[in-house]
Structure formats: structure tokens, C-alpha cells
N, C-alpha and C. Protein backbone atom coordinates (compact mmCIF):
# COMPACT_ATOMS: atom_id res chain seq x y z
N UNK A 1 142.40 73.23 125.91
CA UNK A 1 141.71 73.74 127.10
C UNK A 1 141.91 75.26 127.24
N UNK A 2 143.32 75.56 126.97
CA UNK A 2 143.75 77.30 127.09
C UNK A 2 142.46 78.02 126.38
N UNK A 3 142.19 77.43 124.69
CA UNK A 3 141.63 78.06 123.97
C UNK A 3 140.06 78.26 124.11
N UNK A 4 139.53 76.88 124.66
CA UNK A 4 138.34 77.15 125.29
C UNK A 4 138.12 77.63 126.25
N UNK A 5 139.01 77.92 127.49
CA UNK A 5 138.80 78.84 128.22
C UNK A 5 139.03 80.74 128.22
N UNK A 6 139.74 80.14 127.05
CA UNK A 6 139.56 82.16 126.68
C UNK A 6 138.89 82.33 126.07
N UNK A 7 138.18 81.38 125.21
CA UNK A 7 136.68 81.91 124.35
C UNK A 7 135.90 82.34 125.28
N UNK A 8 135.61 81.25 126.56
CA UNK A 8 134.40 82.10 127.31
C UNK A 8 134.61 83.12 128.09
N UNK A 9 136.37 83.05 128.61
CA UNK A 9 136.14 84.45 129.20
C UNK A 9 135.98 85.46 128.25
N UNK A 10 136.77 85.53 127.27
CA UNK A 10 136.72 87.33 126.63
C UNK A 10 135.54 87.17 126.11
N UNK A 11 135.23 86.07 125.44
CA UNK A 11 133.29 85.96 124.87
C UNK A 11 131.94 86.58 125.76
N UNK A 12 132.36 86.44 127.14
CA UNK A 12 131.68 86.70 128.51
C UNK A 12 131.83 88.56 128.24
N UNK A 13 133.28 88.73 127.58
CA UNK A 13 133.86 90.07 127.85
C UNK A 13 133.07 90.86 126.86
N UNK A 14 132.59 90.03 125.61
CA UNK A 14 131.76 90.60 124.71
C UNK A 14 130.74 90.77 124.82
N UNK A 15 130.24 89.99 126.01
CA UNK A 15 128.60 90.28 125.78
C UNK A 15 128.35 91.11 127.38
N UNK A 16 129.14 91.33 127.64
CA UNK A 16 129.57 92.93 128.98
C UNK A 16 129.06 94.28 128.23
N UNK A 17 130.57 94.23 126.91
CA UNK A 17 130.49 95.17 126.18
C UNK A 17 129.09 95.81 125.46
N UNK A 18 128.47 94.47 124.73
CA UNK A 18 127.26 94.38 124.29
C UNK A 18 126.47 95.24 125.00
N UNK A 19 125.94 94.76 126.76
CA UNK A 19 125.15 94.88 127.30
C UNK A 19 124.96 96.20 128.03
N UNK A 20 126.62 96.59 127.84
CA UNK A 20 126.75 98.04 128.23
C UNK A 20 126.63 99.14 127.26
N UNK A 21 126.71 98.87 125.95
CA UNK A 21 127.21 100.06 125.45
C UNK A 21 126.05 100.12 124.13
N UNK A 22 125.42 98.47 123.91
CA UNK A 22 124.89 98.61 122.49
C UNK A 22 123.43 97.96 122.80
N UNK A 23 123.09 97.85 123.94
CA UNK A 23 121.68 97.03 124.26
C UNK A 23 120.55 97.76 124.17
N UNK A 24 120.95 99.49 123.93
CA UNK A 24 119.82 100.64 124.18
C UNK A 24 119.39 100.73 122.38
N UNK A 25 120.52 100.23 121.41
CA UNK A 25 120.42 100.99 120.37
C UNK A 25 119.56 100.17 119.69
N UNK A 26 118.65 100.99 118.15
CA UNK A 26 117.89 100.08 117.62
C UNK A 26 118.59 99.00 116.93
N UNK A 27 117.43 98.59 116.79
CA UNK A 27 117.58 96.72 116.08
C UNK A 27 118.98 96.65 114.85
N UNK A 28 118.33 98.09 113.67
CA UNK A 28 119.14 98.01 112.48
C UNK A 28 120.46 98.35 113.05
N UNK A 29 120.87 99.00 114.14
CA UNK A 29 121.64 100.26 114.14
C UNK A 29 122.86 98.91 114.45
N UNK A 30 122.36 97.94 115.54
CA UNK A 30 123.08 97.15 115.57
C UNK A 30 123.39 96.32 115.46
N UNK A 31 122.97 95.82 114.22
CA UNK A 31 122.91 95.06 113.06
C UNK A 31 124.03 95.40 112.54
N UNK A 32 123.73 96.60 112.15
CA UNK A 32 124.93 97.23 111.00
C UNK A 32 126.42 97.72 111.80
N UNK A 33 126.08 97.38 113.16
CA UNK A 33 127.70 97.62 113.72
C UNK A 33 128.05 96.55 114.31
N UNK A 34 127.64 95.29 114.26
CA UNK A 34 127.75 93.83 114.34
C UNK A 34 128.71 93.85 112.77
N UNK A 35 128.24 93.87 111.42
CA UNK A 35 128.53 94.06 110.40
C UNK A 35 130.08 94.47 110.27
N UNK A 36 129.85 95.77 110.75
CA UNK A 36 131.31 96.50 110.43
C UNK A 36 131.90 96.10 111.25
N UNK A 37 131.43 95.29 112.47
CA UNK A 37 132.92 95.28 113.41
C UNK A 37 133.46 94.06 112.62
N UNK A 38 132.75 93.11 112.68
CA UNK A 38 133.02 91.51 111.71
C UNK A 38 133.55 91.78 110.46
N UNK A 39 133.39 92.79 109.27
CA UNK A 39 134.40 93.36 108.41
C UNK A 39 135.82 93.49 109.35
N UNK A 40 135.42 94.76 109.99
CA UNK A 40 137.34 95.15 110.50
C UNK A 40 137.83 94.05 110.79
N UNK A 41 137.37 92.99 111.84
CA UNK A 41 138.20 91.99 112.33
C UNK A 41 139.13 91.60 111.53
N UNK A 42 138.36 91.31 110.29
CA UNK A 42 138.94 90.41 109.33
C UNK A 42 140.58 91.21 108.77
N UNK A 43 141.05 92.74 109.12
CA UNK A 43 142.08 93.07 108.97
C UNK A 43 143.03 92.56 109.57
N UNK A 44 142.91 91.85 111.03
CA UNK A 44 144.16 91.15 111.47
C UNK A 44 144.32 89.94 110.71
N UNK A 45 143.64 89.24 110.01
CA UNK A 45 143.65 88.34 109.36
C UNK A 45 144.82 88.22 108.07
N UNK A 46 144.26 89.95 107.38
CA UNK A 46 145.11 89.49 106.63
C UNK A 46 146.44 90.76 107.01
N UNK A 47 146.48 90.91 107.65
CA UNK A 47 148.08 92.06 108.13
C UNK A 47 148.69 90.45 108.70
N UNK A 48 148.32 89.43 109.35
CA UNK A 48 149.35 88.05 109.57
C UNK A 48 149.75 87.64 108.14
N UNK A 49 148.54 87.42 106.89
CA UNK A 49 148.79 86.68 105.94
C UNK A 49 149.91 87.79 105.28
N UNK A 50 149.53 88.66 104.95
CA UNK A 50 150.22 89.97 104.16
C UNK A 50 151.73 90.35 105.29
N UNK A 51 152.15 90.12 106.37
CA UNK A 51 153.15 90.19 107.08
C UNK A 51 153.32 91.17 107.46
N UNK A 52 151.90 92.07 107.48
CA UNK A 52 152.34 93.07 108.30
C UNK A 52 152.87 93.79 109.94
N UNK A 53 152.54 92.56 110.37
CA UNK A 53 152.83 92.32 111.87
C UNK A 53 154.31 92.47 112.11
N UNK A 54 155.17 91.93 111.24
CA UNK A 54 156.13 91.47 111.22
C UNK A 54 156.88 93.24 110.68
N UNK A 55 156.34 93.64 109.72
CA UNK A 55 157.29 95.51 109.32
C UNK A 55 156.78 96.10 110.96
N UNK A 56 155.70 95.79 111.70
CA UNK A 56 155.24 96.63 113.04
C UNK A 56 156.59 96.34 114.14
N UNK A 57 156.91 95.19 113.85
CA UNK A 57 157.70 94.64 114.94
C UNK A 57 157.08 93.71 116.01
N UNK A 58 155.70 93.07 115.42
CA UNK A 58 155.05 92.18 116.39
C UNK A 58 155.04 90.59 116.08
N UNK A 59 155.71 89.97 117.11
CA UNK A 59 155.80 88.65 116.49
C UNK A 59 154.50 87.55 115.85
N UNK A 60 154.91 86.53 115.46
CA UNK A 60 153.59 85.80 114.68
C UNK A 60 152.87 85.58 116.19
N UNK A 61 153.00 84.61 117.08
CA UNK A 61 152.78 84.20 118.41
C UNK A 61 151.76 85.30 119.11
N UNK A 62 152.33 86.29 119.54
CA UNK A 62 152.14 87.69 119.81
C UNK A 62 150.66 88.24 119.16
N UNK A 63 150.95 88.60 117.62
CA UNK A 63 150.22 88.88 116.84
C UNK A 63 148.56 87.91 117.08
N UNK A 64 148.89 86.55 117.15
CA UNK A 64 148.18 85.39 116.80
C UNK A 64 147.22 85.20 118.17
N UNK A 65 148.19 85.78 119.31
CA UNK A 65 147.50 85.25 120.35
C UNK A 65 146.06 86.75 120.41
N UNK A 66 146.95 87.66 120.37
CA UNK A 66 145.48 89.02 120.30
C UNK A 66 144.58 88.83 119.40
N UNK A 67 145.39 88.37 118.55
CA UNK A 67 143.67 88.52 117.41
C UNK A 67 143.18 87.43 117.81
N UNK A 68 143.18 86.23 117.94
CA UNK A 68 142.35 84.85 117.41
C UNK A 68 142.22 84.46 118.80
N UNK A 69 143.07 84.91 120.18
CA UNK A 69 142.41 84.52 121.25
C UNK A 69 141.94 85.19 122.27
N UNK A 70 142.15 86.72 121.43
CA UNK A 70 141.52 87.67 122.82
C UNK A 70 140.02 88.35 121.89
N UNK A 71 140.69 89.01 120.82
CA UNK A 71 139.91 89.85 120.16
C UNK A 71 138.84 89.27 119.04
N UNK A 72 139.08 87.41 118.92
CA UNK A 72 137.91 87.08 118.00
C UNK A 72 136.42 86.45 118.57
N UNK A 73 136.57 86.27 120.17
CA UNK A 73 135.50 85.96 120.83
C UNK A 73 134.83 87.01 121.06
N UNK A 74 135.48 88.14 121.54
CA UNK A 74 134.47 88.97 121.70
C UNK A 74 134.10 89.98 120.35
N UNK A 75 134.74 90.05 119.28
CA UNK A 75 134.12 90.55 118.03
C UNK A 75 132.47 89.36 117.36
N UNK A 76 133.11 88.05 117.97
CA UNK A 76 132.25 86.91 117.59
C UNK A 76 130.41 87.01 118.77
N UNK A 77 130.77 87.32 119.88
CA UNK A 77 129.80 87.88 120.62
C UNK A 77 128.42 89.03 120.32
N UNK A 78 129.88 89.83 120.47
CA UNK A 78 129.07 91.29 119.75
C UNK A 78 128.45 90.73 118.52
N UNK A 79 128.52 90.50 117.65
CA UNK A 79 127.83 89.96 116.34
C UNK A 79 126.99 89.62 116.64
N UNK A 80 126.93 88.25 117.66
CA UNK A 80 126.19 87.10 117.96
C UNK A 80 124.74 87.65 118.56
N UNK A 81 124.75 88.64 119.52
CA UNK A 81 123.99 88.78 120.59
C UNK A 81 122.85 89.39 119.92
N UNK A 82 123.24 90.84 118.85
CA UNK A 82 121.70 91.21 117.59
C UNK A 82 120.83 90.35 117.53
N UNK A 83 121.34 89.42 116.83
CA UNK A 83 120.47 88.38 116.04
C UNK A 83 119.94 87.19 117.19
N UNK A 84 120.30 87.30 118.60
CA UNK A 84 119.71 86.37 119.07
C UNK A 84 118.78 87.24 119.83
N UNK A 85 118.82 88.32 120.05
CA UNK A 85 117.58 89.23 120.38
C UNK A 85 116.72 88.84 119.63
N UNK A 86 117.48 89.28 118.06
CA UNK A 86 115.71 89.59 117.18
C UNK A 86 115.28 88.37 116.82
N UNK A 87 115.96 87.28 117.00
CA UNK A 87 115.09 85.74 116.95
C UNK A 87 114.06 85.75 118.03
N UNK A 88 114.57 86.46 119.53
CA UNK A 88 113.64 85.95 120.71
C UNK A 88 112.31 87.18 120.55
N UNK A 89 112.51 88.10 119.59
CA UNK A 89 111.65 89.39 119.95
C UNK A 89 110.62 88.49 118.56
N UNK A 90 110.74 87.43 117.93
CA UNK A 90 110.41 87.15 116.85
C UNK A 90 109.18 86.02 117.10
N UNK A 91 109.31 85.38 118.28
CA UNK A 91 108.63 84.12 118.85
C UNK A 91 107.27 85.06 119.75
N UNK A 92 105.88 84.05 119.20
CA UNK A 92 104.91 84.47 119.23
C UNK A 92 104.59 83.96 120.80
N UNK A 93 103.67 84.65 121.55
CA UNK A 93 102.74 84.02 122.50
C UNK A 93 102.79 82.60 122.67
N UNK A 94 102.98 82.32 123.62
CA UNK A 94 102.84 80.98 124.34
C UNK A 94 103.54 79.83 123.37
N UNK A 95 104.25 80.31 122.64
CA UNK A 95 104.92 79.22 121.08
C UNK A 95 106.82 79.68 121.68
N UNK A 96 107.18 80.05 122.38
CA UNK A 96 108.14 80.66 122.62
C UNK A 96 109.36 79.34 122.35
N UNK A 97 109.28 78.50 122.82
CA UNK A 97 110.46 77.35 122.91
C UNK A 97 110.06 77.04 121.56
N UNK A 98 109.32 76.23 120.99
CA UNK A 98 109.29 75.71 119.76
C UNK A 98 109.87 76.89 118.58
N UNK A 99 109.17 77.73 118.56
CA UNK A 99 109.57 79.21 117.31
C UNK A 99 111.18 79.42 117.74
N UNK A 100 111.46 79.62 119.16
CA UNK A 100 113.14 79.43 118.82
C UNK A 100 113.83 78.80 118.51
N UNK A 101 113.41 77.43 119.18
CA UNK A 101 114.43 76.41 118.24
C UNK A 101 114.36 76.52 116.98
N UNK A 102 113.15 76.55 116.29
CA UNK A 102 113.20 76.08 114.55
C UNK A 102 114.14 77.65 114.40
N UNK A 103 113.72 78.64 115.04
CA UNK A 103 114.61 79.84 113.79
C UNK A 103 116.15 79.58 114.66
N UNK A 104 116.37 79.41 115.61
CA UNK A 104 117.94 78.74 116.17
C UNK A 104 118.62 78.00 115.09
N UNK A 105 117.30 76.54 114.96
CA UNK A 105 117.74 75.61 113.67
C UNK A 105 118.77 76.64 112.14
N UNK A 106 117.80 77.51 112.05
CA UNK A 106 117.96 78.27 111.29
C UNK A 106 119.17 78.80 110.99
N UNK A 107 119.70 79.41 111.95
CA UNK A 107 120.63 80.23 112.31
C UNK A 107 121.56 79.11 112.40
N UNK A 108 121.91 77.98 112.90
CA UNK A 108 122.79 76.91 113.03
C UNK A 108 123.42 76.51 111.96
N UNK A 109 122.22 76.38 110.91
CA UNK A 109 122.18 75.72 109.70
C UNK A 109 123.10 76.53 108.32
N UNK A 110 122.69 78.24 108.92
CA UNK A 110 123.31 79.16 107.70
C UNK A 110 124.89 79.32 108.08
N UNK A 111 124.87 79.11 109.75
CA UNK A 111 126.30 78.95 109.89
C UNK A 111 127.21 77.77 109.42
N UNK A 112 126.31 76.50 109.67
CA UNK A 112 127.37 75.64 109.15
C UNK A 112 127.34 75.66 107.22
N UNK A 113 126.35 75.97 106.93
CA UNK A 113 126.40 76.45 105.57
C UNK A 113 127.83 77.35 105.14
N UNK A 114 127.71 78.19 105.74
CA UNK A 114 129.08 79.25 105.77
C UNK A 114 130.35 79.36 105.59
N UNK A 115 130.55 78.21 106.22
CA UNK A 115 131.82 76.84 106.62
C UNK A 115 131.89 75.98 105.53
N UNK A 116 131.00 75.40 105.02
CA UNK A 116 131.01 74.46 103.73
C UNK A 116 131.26 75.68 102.87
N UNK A 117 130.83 76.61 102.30
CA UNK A 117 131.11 77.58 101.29
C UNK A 117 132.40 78.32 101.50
N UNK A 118 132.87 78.14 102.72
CA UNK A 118 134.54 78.63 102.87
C UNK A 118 135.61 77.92 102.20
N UNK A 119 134.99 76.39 102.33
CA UNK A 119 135.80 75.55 101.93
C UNK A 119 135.98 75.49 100.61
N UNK A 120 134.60 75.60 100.22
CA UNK A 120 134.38 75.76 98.28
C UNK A 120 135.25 76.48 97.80
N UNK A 121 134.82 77.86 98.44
CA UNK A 121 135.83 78.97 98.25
C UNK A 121 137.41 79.10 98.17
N UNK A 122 137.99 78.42 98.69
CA UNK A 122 139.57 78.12 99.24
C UNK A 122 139.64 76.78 97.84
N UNK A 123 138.84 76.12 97.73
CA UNK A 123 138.94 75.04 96.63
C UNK A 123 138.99 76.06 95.15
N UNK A 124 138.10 76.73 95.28
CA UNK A 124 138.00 77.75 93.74
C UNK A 124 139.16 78.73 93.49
N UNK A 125 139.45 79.22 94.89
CA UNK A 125 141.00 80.16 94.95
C UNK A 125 142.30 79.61 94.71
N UNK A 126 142.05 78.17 94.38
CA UNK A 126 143.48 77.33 94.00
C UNK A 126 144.02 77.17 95.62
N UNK A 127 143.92 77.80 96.66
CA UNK A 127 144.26 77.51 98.11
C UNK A 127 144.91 75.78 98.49
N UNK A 128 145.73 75.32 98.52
CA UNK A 128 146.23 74.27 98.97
C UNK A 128 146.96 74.12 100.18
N UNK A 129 146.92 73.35 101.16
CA UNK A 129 147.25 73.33 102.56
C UNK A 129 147.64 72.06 102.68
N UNK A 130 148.14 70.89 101.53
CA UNK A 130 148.68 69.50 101.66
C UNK A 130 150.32 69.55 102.08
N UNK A 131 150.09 69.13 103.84
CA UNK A 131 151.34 69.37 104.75
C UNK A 131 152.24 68.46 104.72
N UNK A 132 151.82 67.19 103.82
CA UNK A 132 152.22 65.54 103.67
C UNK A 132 152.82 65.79 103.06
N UNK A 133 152.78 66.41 101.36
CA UNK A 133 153.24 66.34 100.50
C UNK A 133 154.20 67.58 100.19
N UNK A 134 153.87 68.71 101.25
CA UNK A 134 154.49 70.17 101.38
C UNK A 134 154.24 70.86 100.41
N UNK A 135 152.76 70.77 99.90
CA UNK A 135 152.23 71.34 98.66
C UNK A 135 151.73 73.03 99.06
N UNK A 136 152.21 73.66 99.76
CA UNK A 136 151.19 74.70 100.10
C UNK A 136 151.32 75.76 99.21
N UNK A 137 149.91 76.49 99.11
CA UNK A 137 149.93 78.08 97.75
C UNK A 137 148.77 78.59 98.57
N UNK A 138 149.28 79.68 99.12
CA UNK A 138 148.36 80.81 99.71
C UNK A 138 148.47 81.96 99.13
N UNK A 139 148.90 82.30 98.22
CA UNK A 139 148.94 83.28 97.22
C UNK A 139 147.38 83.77 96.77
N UNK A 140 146.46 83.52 96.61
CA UNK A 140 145.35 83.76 96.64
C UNK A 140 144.06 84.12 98.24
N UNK A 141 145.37 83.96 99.13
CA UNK A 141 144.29 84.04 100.33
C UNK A 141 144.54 85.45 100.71
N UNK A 142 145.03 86.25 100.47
CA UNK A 142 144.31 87.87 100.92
C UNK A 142 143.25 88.22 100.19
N UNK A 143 143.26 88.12 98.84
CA UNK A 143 142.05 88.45 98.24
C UNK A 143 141.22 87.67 98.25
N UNK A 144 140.97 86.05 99.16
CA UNK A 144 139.69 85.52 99.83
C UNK A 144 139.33 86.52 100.90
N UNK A 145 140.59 86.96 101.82
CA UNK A 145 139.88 87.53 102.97
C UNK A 145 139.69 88.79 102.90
N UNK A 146 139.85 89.47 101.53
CA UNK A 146 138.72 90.47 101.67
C UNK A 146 137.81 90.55 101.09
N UNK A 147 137.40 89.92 100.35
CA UNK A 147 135.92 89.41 99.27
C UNK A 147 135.38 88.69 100.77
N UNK A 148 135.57 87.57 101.07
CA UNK A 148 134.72 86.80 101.63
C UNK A 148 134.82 87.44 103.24
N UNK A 149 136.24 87.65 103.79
CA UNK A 149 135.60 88.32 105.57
C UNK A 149 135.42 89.82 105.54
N UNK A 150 136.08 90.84 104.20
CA UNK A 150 135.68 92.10 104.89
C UNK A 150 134.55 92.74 103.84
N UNK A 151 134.44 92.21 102.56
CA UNK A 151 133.16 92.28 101.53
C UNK A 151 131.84 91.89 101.65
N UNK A 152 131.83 90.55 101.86
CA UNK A 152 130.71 89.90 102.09
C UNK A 152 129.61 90.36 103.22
N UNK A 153 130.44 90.38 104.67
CA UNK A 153 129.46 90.96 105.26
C UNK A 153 128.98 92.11 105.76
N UNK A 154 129.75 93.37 104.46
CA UNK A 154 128.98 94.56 104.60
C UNK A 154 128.03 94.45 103.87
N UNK A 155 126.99 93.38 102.76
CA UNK A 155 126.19 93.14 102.39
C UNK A 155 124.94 93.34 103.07
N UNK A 156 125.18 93.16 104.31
CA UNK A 156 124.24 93.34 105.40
C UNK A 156 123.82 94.33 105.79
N UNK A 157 124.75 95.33 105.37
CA UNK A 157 124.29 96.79 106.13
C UNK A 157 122.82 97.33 105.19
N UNK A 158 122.99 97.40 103.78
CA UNK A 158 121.59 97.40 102.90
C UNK A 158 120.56 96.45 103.10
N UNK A 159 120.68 95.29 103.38
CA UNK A 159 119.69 94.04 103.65
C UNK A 159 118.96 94.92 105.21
N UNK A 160 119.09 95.58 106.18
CA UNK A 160 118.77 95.34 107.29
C UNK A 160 117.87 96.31 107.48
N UNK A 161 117.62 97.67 106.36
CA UNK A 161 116.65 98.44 105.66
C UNK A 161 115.74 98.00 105.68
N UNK A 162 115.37 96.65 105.05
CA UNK A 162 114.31 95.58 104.12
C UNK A 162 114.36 94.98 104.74
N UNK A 163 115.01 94.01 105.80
CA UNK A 163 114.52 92.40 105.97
C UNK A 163 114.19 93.01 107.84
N UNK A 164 114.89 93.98 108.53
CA UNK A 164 114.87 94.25 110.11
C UNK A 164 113.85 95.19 110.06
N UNK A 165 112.66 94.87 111.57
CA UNK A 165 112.15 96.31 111.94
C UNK A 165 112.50 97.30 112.22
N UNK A 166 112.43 98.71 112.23
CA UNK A 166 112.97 99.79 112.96
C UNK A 166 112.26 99.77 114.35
N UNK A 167 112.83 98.77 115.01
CA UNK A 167 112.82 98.75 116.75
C UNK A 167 113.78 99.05 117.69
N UNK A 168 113.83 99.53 118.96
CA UNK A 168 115.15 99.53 119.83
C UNK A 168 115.13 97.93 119.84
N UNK A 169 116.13 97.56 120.39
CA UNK A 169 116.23 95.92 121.12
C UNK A 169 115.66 95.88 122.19
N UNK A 170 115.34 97.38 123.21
CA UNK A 170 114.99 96.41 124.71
C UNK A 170 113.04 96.87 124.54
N UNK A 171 112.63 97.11 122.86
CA UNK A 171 111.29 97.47 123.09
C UNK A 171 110.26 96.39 122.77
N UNK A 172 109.14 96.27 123.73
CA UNK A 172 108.07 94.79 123.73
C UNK A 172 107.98 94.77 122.30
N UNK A 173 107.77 93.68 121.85
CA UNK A 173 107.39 93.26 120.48
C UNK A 173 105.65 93.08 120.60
N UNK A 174 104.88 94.20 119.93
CA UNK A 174 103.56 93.52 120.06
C UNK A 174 102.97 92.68 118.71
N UNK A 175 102.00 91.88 119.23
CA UNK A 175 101.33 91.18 117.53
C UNK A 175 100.87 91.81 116.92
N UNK A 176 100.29 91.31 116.42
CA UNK A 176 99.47 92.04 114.84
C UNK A 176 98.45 92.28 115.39
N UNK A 177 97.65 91.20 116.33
CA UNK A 177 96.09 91.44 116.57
C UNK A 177 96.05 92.06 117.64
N UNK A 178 96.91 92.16 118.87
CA UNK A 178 96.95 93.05 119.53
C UNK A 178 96.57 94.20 119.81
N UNK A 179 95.21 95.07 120.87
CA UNK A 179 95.16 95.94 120.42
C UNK A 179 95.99 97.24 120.84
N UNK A 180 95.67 98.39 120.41
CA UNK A 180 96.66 99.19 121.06
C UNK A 180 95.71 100.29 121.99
N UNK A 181 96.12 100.28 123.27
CA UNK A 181 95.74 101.43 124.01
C UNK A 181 95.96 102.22 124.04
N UNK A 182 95.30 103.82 123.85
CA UNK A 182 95.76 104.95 123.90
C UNK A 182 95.09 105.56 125.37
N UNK A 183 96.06 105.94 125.77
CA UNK A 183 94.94 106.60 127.34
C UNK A 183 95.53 108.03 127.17
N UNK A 184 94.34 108.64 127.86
CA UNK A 184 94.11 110.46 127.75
C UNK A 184 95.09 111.02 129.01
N UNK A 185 95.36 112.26 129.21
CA UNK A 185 95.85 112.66 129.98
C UNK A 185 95.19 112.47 131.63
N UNK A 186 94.16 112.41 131.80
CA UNK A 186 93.70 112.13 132.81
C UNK A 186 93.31 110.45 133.46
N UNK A 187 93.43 109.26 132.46
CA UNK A 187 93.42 107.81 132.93
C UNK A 187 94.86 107.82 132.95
N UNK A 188 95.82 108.83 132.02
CA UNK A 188 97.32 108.55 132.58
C UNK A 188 97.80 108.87 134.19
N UNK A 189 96.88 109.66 134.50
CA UNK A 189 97.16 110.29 135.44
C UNK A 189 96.28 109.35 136.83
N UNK A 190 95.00 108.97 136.36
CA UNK A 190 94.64 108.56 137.82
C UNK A 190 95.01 106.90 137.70
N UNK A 191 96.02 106.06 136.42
CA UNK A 191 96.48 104.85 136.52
C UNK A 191 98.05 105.42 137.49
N UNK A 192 98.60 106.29 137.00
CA UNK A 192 99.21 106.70 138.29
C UNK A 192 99.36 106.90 139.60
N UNK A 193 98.44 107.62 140.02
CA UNK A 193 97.79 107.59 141.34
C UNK A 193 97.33 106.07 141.84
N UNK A 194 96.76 105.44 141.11
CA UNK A 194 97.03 103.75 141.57
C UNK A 194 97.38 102.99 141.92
N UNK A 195 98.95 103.04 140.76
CA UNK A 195 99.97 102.56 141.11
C UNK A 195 100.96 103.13 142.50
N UNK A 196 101.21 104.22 142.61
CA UNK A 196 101.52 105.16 143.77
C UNK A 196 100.91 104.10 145.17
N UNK A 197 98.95 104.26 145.39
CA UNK A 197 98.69 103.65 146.15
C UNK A 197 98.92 102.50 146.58
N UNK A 198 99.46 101.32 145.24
CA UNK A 198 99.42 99.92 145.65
C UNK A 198 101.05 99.97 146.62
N UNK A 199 102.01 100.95 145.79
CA UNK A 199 103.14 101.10 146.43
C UNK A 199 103.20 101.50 147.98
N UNK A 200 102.38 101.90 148.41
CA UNK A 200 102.18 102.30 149.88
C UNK A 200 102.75 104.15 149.88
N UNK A 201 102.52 104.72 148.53
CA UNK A 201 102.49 106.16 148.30
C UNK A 201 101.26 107.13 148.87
N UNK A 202 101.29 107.89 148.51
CA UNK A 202 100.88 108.77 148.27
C UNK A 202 100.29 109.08 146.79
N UNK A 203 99.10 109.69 147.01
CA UNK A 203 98.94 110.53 145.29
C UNK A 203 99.47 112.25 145.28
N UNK A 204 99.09 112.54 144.60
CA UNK A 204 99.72 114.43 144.29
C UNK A 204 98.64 115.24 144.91
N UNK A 205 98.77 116.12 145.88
CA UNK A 205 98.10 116.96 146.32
C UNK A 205 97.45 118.12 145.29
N UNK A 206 96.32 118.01 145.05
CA UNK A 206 95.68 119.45 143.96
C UNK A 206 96.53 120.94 144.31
């Protein structure tokens, strides 16, 4: 219960952060700092495995509780929140619920994918964790966690060139067939004066 209740608070705390500091920037920009923050994380990971906590003077407990129950929900947030923009900026006209679920599906699917290939991974690294038999060899798990948590997903920062638009996040997504209006200095000006009036304004005196 402790642990699910600090996911959602500091998780809550991540998408504060998000909404304050990274909601203006474009699509790629924060993409690619979703990326790098999800690389760094992965350093407390292995300063526990590698013992570096321990030359700092910070206990395992200590160590264990900042990273994995304060600082991995909201690194997990921040990540999270990009990509559920550009799924919703992605869903067409009046198709909105159906187009999210299937690319949600999507997104569900590469995650639990992720998880099965961790496991592969830890199987291929010789990794053993048999607590019955007191078989354990983690001798190979720093160099999983930096191939697979701080390697792997700077892969992303080049992919997001090619596969992301160059959009802000908070800008309308228009269609393809959509047309585009250009108005002149003067329909800019008397759709102004319009709007002014419906407000119970005034227009600009000549």
C-alpha cells in the first residue's frame, strides 16, 4: 500500500513538473528529454548494484527508498506524458476514442514487450536470482544496466528526427484536407473588432 501510494503521489509530482516546465516545448525537444532523463535514472540503479552508495555513506534502505520510491515515479511520468500527448494529437476527427485505444493498445503492448525482453536479457547475461537454492550471480548486471537502461534509450534521441513532427505539444493538430486560412491585415483586424463587440468592448478609435 506504502508503495502504491507514493507512486501516485510523486507520479502526480511528475506530471506538475511536466506541466510546468516542459508542456510549452516542442514535440521532439521533449521526446529527447523524456530520453535522457530515463538514461540518467538508470545511474542510481547501478551506483546500488556497483556499491556506490555505500563509499557516499548512504545506506541500502536510504539509497533504495529515493531512487525507486520517490525519484522513479516521477522520472516514469515525465517520460510518460510526451507520448501520451502525441498519441492524442494523433487521433483524427470524430474517431477520437477508438484511434486511442488501438494506438494505447499499442503503447501497452511495446511495454509489456519490454518486460519479456528484460527477462530474455537477464537469461542471456547468465543473471540468476534462485533464492531456494542460494544460486545468485549478478556479476553481469551493471553492464545490463547500461546497455539496456542507459544505452538503449538514447536510441531515441535520432529516431525522433524521422518518426516525430516538428510541433510544440500545446499546438492544434490540423488534417491533411483541411484547409488553411490566411487572412490579410485588415479581416485580421475587423475579426477583431468583432470579437471585442461580442465581449461587450469596444473597437479602436481611428
Amino acid at each position: 500500500h506504502f508503495r502504491l501510494l507514493s507512486y501516485q503521489v510523486f507520479g502526480g509530482f511528475g506530471i506538475y513538473l511536466f506541466n510546468a516546465y516542459f508542456s510549452t516545448f516542442r514535440m521532439r525537444h521533449a521526446l529527447m528529454i523524456s530520453a535522457l532523463v530515463s538514461s540518467f535514472a538508470s545511474v542510481g540503479d547501478l551506483a546500488m548494484v556497483l556499491r556506490w552508495n555505500v563509499w557516499w555513506g548512504i545506506p541500502d534502505k536510504a539509497f533504495y527508498l529515493v531512487g525507486d520510491t520517490i525519484l522513479e515515479p516521477i522520472v516514469e511520468m515525465m517520460a510518460f506524458m510526451p507520448g501520451t500527448i502525441l498519441i492524442s494529437k494523433m487521433c483524427p476527427k470524430n474517431m477520437e476514442a477508438t484511434t486511442f485505444a488501438i494506438l494505447a493498445s499499442f503503447s501497452n503492448l511495446g511495454s509489456s514487450l519490454s518486460q519479456a525482453f528484460g527477462v530474455f536479457a537477464m537469461q542471456y547475461a547468465g543473471i540468476k536470482t534462485d533464492v531456494t537454492e542460494g544460486e545468485c550471480d549478478f556479476s553481469n548486471l551493471p553492464t545490463l544496466i547500461v546497455v539496456c537502461g542507459m544505452l538503449l534509450p538514447l536510441l531515441a534521441v535520432p529516431l525522433v528526427f524521422i518518426l516525430i513532427p516538428d510541433i510544440a505539444m500545446n499546438d492544434p493538430v490540423r488534417e491533411d484536407n483541411e484547409p488553411v486560412t490566411v487572412m490579410t491585415g485588415l479581416e485580421k483586424e475587423t475579426d477583431e473588432g468583432e470579437r471585442m463587440g461580442l465581449l461587450g468592448g469596444g473597437t479602436k478609435a481611428d
